[in-house]
C-alpha atoms as a PDB file:
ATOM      1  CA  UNK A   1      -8.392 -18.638  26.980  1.00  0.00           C
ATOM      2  CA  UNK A   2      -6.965 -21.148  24.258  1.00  0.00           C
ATOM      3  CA  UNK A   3     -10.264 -21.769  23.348  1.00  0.00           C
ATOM      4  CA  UNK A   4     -11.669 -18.106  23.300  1.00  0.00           C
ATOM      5  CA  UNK A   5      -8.426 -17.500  20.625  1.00  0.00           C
ATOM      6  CA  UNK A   6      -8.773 -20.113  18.491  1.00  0.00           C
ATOM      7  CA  UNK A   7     -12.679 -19.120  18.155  1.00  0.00           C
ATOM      8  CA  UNK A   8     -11.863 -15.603  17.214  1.00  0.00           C
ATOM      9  CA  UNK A   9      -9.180 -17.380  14.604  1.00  0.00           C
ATOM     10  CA  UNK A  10     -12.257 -19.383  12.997  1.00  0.00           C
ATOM     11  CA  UNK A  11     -14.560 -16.145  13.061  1.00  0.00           C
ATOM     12  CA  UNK A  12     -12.111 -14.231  11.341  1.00  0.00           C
ATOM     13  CA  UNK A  13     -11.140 -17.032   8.575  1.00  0.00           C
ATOM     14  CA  UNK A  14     -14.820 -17.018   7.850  1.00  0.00           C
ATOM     15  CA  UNK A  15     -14.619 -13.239   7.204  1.00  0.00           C
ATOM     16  CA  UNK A  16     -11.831 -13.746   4.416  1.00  0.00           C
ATOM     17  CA  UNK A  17     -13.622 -16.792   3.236  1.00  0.00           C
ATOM     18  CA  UNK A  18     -16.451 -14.908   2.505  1.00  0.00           C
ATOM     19  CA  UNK A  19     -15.210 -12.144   1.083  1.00  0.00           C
ATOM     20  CA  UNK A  20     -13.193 -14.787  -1.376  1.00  0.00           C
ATOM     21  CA  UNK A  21     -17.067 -16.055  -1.934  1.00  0.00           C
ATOM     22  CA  UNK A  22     -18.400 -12.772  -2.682  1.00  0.00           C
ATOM     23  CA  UNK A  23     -15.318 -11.118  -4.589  1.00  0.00           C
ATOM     24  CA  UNK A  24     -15.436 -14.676  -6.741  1.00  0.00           C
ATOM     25  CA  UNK A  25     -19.366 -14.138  -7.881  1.00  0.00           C
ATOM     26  CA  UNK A  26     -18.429 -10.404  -8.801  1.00  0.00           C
ATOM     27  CA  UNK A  27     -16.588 -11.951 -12.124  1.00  0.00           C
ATOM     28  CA  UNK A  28     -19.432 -13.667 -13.067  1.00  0.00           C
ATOM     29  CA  UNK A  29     -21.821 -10.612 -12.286  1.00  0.00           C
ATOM     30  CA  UNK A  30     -19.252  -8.172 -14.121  1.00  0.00           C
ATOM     31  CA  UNK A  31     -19.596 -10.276 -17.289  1.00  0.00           C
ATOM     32  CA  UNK A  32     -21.606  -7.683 -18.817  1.00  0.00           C
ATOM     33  CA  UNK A  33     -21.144  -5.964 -22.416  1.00  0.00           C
ATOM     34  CA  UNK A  34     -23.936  -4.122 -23.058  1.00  0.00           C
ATOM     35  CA  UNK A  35     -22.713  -1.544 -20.437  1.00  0.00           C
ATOM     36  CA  UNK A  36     -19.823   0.145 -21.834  1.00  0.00           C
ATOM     37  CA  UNK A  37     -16.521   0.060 -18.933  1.00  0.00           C
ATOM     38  CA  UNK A  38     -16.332   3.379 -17.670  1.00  0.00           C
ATOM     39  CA  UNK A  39     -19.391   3.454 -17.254  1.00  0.00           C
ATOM     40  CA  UNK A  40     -20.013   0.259 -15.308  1.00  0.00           C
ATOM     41  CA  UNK A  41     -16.902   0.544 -12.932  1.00  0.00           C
ATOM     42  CA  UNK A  42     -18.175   4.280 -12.002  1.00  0.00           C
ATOM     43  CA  UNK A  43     -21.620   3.157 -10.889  1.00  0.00           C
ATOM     44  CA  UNK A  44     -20.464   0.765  -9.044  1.00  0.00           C
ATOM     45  CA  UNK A  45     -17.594   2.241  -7.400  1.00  0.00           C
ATOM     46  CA  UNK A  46     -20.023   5.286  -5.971  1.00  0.00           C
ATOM     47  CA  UNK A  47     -22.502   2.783  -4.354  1.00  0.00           C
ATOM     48  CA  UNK A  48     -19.667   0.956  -2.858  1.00  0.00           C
ATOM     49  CA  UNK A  49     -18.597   4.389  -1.366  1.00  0.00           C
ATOM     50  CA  UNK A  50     -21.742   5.218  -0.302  1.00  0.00           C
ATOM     51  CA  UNK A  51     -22.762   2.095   0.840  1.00  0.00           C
ATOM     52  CA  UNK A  52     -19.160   2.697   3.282  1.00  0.00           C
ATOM     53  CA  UNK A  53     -20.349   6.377   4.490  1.00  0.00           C
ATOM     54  CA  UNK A  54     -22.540   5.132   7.303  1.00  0.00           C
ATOM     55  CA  UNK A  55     -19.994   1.790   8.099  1.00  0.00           C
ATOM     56  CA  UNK A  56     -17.575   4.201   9.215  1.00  0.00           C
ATOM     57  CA  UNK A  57     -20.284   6.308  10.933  1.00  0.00           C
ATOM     58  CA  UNK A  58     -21.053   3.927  12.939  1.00  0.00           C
ATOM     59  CA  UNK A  59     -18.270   2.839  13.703  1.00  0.00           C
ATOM     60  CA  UNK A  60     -16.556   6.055  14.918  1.00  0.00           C
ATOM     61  CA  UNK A  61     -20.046   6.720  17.326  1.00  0.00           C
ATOM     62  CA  UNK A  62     -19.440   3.067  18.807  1.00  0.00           C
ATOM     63  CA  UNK A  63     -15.800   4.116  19.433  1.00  0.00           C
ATOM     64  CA  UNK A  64     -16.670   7.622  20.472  1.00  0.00           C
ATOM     65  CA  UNK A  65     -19.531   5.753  23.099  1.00  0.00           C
ATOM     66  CA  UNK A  66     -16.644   3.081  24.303  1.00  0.00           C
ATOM     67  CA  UNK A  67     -14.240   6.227  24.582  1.00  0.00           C
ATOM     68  CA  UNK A  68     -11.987   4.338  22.521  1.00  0.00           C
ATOM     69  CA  UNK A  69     -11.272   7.444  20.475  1.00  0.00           C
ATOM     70  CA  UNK A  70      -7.287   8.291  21.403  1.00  0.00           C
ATOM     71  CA  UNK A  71      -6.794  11.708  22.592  1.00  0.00           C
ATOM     72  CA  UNK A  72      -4.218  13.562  19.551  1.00  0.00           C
ATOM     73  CA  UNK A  73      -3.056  16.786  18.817  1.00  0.00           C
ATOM     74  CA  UNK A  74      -4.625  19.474  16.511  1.00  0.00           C
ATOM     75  CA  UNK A  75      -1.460  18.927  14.409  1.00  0.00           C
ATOM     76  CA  UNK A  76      -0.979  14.953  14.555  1.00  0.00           C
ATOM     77  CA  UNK A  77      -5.347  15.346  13.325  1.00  0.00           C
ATOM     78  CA  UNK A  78      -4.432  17.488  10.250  1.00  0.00           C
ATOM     79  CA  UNK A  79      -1.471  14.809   9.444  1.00  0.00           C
ATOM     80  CA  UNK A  80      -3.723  11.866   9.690  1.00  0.00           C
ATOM     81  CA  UNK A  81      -6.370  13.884   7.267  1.00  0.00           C
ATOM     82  CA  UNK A  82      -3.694  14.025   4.833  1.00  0.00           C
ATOM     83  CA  UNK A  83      -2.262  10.907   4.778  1.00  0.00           C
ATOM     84  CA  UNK A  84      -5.883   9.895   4.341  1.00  0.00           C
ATOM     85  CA  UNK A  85      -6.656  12.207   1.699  1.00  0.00           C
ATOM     86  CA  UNK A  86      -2.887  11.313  -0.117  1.00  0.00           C
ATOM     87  CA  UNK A  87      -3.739   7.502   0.401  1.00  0.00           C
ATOM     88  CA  UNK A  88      -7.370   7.670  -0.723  1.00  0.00           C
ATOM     89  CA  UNK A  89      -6.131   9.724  -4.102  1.00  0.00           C
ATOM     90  CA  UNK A  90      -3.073   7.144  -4.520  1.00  0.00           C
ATOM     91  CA  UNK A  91      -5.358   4.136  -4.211  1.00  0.00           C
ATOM     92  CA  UNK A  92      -8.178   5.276  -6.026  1.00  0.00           C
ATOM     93  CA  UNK A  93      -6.459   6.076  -8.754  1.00  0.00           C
ATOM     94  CA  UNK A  94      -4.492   2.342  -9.188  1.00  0.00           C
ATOM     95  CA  UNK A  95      -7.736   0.413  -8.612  1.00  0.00           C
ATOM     96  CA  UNK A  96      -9.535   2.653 -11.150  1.00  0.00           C
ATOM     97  CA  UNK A  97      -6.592   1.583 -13.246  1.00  0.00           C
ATOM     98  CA  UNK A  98      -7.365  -1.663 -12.317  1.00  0.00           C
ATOM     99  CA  UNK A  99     -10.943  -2.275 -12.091  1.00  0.00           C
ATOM    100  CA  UNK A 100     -11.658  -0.897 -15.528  1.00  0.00           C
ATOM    101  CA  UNK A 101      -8.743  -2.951 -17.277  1.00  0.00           C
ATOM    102  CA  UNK A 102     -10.884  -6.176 -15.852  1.00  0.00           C
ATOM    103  CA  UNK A 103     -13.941  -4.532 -16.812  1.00  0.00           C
ATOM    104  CA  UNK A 104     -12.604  -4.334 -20.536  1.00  0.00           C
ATOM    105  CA  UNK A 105     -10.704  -7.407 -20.089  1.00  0.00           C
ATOM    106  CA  UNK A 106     -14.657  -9.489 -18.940  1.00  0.00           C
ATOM    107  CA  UNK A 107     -16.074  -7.296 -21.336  1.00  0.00           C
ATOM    108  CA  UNK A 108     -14.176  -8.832 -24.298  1.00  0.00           C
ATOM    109  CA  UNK A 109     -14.561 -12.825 -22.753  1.00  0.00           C
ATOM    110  CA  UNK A 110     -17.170 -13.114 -21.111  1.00  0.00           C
ATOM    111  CA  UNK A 111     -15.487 -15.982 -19.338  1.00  0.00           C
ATOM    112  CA  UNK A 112     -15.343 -15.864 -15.043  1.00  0.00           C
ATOM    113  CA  UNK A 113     -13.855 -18.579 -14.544  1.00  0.00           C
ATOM    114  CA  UNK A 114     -10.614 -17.303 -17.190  1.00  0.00           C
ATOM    115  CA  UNK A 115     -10.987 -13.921 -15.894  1.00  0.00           C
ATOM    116  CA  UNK A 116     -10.718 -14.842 -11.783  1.00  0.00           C
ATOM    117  CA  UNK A 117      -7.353 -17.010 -12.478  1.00  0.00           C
ATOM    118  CA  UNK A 118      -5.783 -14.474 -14.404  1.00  0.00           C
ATOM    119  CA  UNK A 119      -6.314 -11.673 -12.015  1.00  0.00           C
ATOM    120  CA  UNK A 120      -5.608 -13.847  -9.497  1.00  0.00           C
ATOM    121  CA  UNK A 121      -1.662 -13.213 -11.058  1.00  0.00           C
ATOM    122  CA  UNK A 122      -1.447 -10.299  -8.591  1.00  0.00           C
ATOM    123  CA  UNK A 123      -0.676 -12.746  -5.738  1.00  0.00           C
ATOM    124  CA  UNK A 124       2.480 -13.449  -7.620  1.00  0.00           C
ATOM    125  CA  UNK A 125       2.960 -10.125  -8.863  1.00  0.00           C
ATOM    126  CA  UNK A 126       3.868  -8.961  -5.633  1.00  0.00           C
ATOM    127  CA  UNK A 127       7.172 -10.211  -4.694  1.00  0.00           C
ATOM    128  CA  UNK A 128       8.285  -9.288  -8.191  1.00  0.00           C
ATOM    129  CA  UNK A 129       7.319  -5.678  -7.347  1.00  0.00           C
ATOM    130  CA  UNK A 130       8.738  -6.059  -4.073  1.00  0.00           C
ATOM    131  CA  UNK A 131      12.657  -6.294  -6.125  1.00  0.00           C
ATOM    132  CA  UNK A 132      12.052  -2.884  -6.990  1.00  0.00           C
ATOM    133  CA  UNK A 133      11.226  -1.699  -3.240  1.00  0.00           C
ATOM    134  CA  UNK A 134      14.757  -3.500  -2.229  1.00  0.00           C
ATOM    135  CA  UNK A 135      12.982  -6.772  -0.948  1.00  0.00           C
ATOM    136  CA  UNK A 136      14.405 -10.160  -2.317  1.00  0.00           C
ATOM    137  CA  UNK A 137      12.599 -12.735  -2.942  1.00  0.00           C
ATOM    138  CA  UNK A 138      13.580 -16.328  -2.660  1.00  0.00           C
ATOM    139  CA  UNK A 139      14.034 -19.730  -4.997  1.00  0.00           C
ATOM    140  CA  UNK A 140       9.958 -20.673  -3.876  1.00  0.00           C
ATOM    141  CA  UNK A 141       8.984 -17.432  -5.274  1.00  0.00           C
ATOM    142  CA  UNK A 142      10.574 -17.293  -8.443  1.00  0.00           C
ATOM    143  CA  UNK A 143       9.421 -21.193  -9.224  1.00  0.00           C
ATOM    144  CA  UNK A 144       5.652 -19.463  -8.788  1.00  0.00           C
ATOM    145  CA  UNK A 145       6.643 -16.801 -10.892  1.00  0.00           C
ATOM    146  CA  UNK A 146       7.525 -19.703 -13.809  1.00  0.00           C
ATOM    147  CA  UNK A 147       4.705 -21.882 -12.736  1.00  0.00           C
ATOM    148  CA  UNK A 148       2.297 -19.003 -12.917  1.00  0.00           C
ATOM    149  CA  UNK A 149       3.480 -17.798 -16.401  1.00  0.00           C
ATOM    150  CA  UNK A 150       3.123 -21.228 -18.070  1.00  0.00           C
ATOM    151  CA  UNK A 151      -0.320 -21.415 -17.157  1.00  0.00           C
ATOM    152  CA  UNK A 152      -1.166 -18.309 -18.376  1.00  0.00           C
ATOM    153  CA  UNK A 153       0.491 -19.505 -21.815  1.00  0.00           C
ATOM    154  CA  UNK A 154      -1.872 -21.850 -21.837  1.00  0.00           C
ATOM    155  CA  UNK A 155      -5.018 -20.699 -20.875  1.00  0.00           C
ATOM    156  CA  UNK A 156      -4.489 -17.696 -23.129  1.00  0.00           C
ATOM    157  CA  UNK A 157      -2.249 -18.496 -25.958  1.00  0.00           C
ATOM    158  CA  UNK A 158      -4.628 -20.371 -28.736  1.00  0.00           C
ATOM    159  CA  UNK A 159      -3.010 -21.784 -31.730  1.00  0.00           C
ATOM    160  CA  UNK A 160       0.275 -19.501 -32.834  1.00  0.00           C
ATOM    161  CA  UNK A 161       1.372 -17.366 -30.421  1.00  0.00           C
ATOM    162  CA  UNK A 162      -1.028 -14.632 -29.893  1.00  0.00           C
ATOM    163  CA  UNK A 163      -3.139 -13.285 -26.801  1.00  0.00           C
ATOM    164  CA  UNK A 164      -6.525 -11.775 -27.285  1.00  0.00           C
ATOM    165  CA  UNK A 165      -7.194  -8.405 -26.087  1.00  0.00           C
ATOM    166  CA  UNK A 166      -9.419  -9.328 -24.037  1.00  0.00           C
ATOM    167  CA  UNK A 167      -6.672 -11.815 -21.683  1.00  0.00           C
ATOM    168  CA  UNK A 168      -3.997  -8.318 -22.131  1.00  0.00           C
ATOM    169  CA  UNK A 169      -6.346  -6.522 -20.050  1.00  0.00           C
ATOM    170  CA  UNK A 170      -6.387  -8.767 -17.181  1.00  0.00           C
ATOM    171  CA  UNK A 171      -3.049  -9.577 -17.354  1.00  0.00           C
ATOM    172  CA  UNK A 172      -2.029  -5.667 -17.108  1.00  0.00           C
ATOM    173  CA  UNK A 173      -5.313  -5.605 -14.422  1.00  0.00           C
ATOM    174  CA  UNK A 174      -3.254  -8.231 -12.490  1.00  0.00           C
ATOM    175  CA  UNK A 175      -0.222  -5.730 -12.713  1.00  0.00           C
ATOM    176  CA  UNK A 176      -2.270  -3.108 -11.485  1.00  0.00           C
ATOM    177  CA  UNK A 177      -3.792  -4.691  -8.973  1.00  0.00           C
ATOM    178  CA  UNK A 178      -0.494  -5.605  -7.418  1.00  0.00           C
ATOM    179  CA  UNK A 179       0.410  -2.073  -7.393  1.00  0.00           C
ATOM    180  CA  UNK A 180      -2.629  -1.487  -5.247  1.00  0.00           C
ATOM    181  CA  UNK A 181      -2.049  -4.243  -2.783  1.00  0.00           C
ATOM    182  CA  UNK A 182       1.441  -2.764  -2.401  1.00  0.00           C
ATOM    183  CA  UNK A 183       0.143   1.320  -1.878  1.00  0.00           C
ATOM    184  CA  UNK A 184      -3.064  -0.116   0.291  1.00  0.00           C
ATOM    185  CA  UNK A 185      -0.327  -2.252   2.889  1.00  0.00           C
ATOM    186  CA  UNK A 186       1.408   1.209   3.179  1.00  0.00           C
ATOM    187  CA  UNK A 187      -1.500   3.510   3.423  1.00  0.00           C
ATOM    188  CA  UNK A 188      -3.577   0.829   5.245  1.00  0.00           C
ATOM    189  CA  UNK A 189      -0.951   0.581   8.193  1.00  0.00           C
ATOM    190  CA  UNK A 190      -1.941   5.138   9.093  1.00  0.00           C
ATOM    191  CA  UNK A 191      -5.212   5.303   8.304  1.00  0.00           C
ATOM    192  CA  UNK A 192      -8.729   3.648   9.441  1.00  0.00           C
ATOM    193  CA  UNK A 193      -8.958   1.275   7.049  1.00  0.00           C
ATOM    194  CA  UNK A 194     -12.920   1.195   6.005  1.00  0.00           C
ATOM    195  CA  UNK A 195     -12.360   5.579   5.133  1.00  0.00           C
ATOM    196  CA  UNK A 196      -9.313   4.485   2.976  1.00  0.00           C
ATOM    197  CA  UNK A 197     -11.878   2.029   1.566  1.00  0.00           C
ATOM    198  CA  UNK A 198     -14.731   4.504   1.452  1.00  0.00           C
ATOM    199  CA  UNK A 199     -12.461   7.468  -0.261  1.00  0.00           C
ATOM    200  CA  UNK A 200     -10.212   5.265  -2.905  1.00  0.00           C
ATOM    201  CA  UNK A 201     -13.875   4.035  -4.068  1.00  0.00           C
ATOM    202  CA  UNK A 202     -14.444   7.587  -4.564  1.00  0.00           C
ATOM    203  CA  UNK A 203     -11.631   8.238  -7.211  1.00  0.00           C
ATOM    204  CA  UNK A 204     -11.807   5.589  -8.572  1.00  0.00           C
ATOM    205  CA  UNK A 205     -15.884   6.470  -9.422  1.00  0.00           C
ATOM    206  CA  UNK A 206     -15.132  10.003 -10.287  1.00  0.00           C
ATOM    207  CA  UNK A 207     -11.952   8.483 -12.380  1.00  0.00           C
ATOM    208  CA  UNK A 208     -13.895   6.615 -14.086  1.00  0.00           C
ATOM    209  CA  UNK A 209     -16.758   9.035 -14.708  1.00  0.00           C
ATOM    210  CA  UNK A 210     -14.544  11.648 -16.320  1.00  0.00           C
ATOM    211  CA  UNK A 211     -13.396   8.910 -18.780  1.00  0.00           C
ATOM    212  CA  UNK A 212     -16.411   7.894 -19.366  1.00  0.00           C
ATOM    213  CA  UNK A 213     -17.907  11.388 -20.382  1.00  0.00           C
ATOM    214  CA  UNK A 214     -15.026  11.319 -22.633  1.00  0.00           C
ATOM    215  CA  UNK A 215     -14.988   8.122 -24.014  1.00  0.00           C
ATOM    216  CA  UNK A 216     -18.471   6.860 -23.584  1.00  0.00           C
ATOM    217  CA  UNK A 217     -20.727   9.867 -23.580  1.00  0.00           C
ATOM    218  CA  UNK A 218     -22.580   8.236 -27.283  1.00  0.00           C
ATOM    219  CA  UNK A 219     -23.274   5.274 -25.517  1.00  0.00           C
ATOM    220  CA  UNK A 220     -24.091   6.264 -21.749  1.00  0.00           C
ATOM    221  CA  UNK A 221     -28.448   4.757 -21.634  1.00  0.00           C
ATOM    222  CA  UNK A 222     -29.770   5.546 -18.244  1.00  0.00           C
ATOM    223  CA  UNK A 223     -32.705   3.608 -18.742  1.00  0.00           C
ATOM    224  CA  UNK A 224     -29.967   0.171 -19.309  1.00  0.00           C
ATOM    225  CA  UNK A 225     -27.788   1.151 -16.496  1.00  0.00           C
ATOM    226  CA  UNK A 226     -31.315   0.989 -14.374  1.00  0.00           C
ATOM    227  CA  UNK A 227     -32.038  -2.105 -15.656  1.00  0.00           C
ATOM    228  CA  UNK A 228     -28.735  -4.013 -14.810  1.00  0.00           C
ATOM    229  CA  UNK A 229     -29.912  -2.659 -11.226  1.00  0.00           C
ATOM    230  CA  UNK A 230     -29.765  -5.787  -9.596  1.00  0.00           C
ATOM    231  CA  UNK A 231     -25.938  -6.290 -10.819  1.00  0.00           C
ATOM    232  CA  UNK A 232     -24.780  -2.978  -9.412  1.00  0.00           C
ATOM    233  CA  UNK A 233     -26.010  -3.684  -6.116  1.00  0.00           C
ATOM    234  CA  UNK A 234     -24.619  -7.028  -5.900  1.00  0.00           C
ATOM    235  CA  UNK A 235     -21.069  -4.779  -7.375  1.00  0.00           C
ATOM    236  CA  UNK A 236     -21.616  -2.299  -5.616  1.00  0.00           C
ATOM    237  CA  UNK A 237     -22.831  -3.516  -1.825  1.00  0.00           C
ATOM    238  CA  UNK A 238     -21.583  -6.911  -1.532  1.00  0.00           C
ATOM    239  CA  UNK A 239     -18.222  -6.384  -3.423  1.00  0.00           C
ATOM    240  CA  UNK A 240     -17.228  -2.721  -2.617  1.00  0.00           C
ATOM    241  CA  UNK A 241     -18.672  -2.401   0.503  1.00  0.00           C
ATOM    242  CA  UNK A 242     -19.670  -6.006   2.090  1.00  0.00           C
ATOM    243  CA  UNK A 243     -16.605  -7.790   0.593  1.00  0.00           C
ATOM    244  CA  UNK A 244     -13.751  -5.366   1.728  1.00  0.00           C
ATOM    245  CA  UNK A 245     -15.505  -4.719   4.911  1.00  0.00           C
ATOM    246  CA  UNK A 246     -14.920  -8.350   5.425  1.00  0.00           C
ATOM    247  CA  UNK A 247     -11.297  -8.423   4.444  1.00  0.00           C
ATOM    248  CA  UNK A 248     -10.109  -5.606   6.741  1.00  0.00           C
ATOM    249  CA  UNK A 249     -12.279  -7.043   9.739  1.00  0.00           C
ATOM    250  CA  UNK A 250     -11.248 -10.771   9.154  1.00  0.00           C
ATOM    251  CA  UNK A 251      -7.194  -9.360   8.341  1.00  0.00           C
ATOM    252  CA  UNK A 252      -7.197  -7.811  11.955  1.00  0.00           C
ATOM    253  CA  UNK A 253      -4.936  -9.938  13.673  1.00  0.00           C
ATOM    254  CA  UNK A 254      -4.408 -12.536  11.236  1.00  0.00           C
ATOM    255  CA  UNK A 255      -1.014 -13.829   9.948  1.00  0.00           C
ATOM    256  CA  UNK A 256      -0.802 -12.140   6.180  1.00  0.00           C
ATOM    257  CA  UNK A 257      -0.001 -15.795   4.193  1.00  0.00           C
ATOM    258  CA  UNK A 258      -2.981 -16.893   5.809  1.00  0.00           C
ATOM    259  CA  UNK A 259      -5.674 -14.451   4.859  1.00  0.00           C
ATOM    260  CA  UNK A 260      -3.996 -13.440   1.485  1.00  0.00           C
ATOM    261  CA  UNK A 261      -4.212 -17.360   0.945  1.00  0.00           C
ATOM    262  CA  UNK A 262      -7.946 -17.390   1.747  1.00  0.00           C
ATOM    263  CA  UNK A 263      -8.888 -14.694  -0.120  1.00  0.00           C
ATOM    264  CA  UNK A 264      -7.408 -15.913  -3.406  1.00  0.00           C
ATOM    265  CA  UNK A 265      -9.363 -18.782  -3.373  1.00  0.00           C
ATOM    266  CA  UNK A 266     -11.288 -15.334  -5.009  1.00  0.00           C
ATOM    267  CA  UNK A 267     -10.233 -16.992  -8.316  1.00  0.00           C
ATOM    268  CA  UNK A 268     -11.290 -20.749  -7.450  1.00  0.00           C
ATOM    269  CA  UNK A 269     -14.919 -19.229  -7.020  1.00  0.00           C
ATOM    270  CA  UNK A 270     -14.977 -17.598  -9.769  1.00  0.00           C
ATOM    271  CA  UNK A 271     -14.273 -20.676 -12.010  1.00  0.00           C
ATOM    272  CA  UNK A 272     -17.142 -22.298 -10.212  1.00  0.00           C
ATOM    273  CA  UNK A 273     -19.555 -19.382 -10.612  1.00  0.00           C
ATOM    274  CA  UNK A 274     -18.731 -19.320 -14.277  1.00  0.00           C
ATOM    275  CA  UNK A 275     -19.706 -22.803 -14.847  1.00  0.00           C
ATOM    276  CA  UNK A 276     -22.851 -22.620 -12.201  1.00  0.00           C
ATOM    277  CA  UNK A 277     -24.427 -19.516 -13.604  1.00  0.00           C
ATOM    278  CA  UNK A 278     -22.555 -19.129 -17.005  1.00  0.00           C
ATOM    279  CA  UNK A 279     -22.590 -22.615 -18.623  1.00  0.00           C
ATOM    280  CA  UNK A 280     -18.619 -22.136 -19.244  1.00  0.00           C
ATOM    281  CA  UNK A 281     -17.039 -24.946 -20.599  1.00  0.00           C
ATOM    282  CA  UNK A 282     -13.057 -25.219 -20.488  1.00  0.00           C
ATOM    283  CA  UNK A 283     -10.693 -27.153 -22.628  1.00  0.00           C
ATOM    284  CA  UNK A 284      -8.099 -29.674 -21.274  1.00  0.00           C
ATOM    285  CA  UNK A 285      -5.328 -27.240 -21.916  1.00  0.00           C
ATOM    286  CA  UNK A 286      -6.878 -24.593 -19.905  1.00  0.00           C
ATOM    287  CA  UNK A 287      -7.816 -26.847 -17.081  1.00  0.00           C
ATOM    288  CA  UNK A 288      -3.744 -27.623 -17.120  1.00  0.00           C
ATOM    289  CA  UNK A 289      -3.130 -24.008 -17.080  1.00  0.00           C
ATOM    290  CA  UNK A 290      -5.384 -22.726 -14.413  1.00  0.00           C
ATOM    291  CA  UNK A 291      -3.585 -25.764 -12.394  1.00  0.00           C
ATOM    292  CA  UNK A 292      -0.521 -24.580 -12.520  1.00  0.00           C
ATOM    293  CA  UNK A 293      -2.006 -21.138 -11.772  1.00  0.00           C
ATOM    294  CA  UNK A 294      -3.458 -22.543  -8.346  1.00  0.00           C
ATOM    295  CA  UNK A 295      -0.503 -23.928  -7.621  1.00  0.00           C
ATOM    296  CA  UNK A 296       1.490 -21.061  -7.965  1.00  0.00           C
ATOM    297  CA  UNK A 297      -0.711 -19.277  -6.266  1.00  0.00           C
ATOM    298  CA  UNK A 298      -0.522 -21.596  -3.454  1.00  0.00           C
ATOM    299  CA  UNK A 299       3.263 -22.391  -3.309  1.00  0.00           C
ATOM    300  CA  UNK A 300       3.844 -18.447  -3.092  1.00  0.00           C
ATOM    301  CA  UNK A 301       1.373 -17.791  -0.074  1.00  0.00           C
ATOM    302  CA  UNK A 302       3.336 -21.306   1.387  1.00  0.00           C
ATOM    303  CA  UNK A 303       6.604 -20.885   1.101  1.00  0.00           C
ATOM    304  CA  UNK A 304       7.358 -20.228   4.480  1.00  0.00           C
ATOM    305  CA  UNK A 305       6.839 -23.841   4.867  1.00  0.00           C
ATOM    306  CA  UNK A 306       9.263 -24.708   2.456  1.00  0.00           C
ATOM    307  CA  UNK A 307      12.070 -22.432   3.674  1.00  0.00           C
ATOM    308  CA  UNK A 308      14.404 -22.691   6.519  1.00  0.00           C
ATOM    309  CA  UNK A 309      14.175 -19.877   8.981  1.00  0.00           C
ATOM    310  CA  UNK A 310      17.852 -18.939  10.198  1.00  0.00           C
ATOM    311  CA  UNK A 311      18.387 -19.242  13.698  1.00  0.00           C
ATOM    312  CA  UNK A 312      18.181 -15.925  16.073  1.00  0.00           C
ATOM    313  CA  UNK A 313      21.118 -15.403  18.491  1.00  0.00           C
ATOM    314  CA  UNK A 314      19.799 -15.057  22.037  1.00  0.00           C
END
């Protein structure tokens, strides 16, 4: 029995460890200017939600064949439609927040490696938004928090003290993406979570479609969008749909510090990537500052080791 646990335990790290593979090449595959934002985070956000459609399909016939479908009311049914249909809005609409303010962000730099450690901020992020839900956080925490924001200073401050536009947008992406982790850990917990998946992807295409007919309609080229075809599959299959299929299968069951640990090593492969595929070179001062990133990163995902746990009363 030990033995059949701890085999699940390795099947499902390897889940989240891919996923961190896959989510880390999408920086260096998003590093793409020619295609303006909008435009490139709708396309790929509708093949990730169709590429869902038939995940959940399938799933809910296997289910329906192993009659593991629980027998509900007509009225708890219409309450779980809405929470899904709230949830998917909610979600959709931070992570089209986010995902285009990394598009812009990549857009502008060009650099994976850069872009993966900053986003990776959101891992941090958390317990800060967590204050403002009534959660405190602890001493561990907070030394992230100033561990984290020194090595931003130095991976984007250059010279005087000035940040590009391009490191803003990732830096408010990281924001936004730690409002999403939040909404998705309350959603996530009511609703199936590859639908939540399928539907937020949904918004956040048609989102991002409406501003780009707005903002991008002079520069929308079919014919270039067909020709990056090979990058919106990879964006679309593997890191909408293969990636978070991963997470939520290889999350089932596993302690949270673990897997949320694993899957920012997200930002570690996207340094890699960027120097594999891209050629990018860093400086010694941004080598420092993505350290201290990592370690932040690390200590806050740890800190359970660091910190007495009081002693329950039998």
């Amino acid at each position: 029995m030990r033995g059949m646990i701890d085999k699940t335990k390795t099947i499902r790290y390897g889940f989240l460890f891919a996923a961190a593979i896959l989510g880390g090449f999408s920086f260096v595959v998003q590093a793409v200017n020619e295609i303006a934002p909008f435009t490139f985070t709708a396309t790929r956000s509708f093949i990730g939600a169709a590429v869902l459609i038939p995940v959940f399909l399938v799933m809910d016939a296997i289910r329906k064949k192993k009659e593991e479908v629980p027998k509900i009311s007509l009225e708890e049914r219409k309450k779980g439609r809405r929470t899904l249909l709230v949830g998917g809005l909610v979600c959709g609409a931070v992570i089209a927040l986010a995902a285009n303010l990394q598009q812009f962000g990549i857009s502008m730099n060009l650099e994976a490696g850069k872009a993966g450690f900053i986003t990776a901020m959101y891992i941090v992020l958390v317990p800060i938004i967590g204050l403002f839900l009534g959660k405190k956080s602890g001493l561990v925490t907070w030394i992230s928090v100033a561990l984290a924001v020194a090595g931003l200073y130095l991976i984007c401050v250059k010279g005087s003290f000035g940040i590009n536009k391009g490191d803003l947008c990732l830096i408010f992406c990281a924001i936004a993406y730690a409002g999403h982790i939040t909404v998705v850990d309350y959603f996530g917990n009511r609703v199936d979570g590859v639908k939540l998946s399928c539907l937020q992807f949904f918004v956040c295409g048609t989102l991002s479609a409406l501003a780009a007919l707005i903002f991008e309609r002079d520069a929308f080229d079919a014919a270039l969008i067909l020709s990056y075809y090979k990058t919106f599959l990879y964006m679309g299959v593997c890191s909408c749909g293969i990636a978070y299929t991963f997470q939520i299968v290889g999350q089932k069951g596993t302690n949270p510090t673990a897997a949320s640990l694993i899957m920012s090593l997200e930002a570690s492969f996207s340094l890699v990537f960027g120097m594999l595929v891209l050629g990018e070179a860093l400086t010694a001062r941004e080598w420092i500052g993505i350290a201290l990133m990592l370690v932040a990163i690390v200590l806050t995902e740890t800190k359970e080791l660091f910190v007495k746990q009081p002693k329950t009363e039998s």
